[in-house]
N, C-alpha and C. Protein backbone atom coordinates (compact mmCIF):
# COMPACT_ATOMS: atom_id res chain seq x y z
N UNK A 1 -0.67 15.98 18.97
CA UNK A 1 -1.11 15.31 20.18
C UNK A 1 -1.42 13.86 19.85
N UNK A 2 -1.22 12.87 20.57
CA UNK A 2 -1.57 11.25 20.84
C UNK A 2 -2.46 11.04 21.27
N UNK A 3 -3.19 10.24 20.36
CA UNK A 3 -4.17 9.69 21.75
C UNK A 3 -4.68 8.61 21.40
N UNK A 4 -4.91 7.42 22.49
CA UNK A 4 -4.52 6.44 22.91
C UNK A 4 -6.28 5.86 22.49
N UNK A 5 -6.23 4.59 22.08
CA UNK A 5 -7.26 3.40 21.32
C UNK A 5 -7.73 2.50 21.69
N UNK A 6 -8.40 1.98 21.86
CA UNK A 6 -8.51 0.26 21.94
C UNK A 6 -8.79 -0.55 21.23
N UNK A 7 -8.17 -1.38 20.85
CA UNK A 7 -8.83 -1.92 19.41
C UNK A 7 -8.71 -3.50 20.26
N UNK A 8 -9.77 -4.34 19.53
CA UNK A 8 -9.76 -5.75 19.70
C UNK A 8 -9.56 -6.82 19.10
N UNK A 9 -8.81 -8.08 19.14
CA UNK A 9 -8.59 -8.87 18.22
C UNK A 9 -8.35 -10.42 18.76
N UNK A 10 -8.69 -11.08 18.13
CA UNK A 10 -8.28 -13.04 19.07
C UNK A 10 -6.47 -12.83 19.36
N UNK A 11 -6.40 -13.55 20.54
CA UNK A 11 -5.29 -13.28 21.44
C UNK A 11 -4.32 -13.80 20.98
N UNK A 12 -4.27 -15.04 20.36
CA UNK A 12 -3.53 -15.43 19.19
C UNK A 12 -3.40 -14.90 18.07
N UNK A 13 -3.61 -14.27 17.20
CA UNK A 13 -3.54 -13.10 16.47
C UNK A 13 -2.55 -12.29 16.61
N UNK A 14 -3.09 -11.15 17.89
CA UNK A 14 -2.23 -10.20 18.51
C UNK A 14 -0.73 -10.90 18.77
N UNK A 15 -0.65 -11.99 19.35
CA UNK A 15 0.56 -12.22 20.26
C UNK A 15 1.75 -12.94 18.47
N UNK A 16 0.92 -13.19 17.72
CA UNK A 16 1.45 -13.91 16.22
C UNK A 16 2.10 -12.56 15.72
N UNK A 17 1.53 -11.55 15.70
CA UNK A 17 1.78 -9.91 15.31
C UNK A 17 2.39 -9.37 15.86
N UNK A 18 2.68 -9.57 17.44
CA UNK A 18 3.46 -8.95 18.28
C UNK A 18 5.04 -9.54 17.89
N UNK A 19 4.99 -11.29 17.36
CA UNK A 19 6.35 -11.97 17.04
C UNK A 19 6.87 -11.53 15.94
N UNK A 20 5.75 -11.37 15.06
CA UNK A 20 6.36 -10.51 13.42
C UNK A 20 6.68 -9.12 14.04
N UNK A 21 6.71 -8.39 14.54
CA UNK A 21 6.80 -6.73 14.61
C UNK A 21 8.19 -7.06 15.37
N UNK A 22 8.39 -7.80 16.33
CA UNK A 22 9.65 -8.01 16.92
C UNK A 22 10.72 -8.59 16.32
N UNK A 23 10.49 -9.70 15.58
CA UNK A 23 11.46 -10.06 14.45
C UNK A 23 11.54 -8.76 13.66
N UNK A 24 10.98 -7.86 13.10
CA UNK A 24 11.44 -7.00 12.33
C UNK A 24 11.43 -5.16 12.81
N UNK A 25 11.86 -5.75 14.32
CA UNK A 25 12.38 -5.02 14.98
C UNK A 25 11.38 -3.23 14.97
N UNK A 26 10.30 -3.40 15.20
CA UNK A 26 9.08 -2.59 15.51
C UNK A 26 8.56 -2.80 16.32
N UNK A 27 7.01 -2.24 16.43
CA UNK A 27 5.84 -2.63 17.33
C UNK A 27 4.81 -2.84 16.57
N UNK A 28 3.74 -3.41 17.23
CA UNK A 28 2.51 -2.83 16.71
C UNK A 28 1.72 -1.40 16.37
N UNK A 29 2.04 -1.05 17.60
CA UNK A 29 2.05 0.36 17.51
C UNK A 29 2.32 1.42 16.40
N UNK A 30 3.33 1.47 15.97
CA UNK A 30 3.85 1.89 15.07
C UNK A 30 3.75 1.49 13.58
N UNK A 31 3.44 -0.21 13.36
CA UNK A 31 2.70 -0.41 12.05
C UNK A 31 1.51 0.33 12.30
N UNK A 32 0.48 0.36 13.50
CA UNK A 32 -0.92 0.69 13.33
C UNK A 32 -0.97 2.08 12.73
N UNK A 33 0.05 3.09 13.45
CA UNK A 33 0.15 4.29 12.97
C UNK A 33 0.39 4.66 11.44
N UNK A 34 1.52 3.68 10.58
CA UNK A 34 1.89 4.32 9.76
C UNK A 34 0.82 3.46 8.44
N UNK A 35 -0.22 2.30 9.26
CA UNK A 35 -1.37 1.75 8.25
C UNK A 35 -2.48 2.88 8.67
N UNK A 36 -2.26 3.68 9.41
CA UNK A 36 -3.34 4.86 9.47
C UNK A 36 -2.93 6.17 9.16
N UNK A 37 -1.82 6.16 8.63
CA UNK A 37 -1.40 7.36 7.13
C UNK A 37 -1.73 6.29 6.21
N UNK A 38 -1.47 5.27 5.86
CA UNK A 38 -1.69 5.19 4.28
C UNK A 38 -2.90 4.92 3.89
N UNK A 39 -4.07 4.17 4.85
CA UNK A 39 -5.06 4.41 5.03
C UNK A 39 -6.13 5.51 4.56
N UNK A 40 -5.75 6.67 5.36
CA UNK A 40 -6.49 8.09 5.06
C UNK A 40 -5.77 8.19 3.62
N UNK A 41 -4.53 8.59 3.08
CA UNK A 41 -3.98 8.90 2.27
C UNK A 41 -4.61 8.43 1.02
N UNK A 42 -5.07 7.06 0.48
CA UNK A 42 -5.59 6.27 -0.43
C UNK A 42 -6.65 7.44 -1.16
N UNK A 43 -7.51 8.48 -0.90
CA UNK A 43 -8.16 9.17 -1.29
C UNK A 43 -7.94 9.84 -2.33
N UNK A 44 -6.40 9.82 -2.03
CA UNK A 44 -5.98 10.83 -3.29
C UNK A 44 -5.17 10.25 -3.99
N UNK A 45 -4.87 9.15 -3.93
CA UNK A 45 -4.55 8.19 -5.03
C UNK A 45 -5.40 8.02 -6.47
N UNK A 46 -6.51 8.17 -6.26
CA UNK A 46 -7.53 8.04 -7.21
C UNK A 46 -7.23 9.31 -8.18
N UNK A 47 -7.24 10.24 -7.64
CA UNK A 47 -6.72 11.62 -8.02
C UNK A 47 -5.59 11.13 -8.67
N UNK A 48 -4.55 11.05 -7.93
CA UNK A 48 -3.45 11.16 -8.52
C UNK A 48 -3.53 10.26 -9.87
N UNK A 49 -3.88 9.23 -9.86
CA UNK A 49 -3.61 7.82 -11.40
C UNK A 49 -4.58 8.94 -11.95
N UNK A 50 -5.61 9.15 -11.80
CA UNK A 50 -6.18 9.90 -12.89
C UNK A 50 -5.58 11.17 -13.93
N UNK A 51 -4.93 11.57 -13.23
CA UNK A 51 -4.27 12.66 -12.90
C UNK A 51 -2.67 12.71 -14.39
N UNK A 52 -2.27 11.37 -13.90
CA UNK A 52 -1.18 10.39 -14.30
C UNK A 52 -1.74 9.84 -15.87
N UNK A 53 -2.97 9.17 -16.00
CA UNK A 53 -3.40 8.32 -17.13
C UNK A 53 -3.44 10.29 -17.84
N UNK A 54 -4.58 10.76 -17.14
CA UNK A 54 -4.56 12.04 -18.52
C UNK A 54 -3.19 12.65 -19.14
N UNK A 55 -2.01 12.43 -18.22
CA UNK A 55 -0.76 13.11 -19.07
C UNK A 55 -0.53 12.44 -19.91
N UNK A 56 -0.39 11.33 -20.07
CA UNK A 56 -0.38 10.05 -21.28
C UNK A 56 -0.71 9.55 -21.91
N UNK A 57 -2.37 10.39 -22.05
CA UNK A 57 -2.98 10.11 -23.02
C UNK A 57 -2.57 9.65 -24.34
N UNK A 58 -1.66 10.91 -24.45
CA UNK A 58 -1.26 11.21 -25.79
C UNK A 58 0.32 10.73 -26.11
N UNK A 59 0.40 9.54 -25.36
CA UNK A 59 1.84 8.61 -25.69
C UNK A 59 1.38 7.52 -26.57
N UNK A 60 2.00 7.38 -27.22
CA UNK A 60 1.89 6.18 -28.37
C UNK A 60 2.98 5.39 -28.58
N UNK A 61 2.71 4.01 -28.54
CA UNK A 61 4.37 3.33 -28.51
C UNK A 61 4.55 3.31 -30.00
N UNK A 62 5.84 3.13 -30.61
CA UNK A 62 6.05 3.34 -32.00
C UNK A 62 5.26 2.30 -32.86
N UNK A 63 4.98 1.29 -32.16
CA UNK A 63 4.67 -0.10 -32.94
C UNK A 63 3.56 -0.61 -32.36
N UNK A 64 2.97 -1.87 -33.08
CA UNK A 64 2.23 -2.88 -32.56
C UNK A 64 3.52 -3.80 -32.12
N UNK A 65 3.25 -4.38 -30.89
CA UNK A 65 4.25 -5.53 -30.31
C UNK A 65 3.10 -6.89 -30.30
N UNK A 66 4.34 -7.86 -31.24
CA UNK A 66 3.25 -8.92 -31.46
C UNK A 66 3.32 -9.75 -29.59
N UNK A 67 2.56 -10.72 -30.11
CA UNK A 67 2.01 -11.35 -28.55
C UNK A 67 3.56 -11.96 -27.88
N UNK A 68 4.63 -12.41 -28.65
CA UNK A 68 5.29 -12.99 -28.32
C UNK A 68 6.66 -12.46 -27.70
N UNK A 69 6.34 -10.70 -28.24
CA UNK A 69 6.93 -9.77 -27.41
C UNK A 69 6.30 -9.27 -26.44
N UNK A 70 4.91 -9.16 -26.30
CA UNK A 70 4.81 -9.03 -24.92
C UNK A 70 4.65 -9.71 -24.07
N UNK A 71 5.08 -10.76 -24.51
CA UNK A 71 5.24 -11.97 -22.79
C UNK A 71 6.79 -12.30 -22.64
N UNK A 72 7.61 -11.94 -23.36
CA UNK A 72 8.83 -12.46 -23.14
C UNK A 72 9.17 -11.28 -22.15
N UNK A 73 9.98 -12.01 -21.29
CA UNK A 73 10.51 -11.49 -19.53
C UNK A 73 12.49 -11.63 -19.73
């Protein structure tokens, strides 16, 4: 089920947001929705990296990499 919000914001703002969502061929609407899954979702992110760092604990890279290998791109 939907159900419908009001949210408030300076009118310039909204109408600046309304030009980005239309250039990239959306709404507002629909960003608001899918920033209110990722929103709630963030909870278990914490979980998850934690989750992630403990499997890897136990990785070891073969070497020390001096400084000049780890900045080269």
């Amino acid at each position: 089920m939907t159900k419908n919000i009001t949210l408030s914001a300076d009118e310039t703002l909204i109408e600046r947001a309304k030009e980005k969502a239309r250039q990239e061929n959306t709404s507002l609407n629909k960003l608001f929705r899918e920033w209110v899954t990722k929103y709630i979702s963030r909870e278990n992110i914490d979980i998850e990296f934690d989750n992630l760092m403990q499997s890897l604990q136990d990785v070891r890279p073969g070497r020390k990499f001096s400084r000049d290998e780890m900045n080269e791109r």
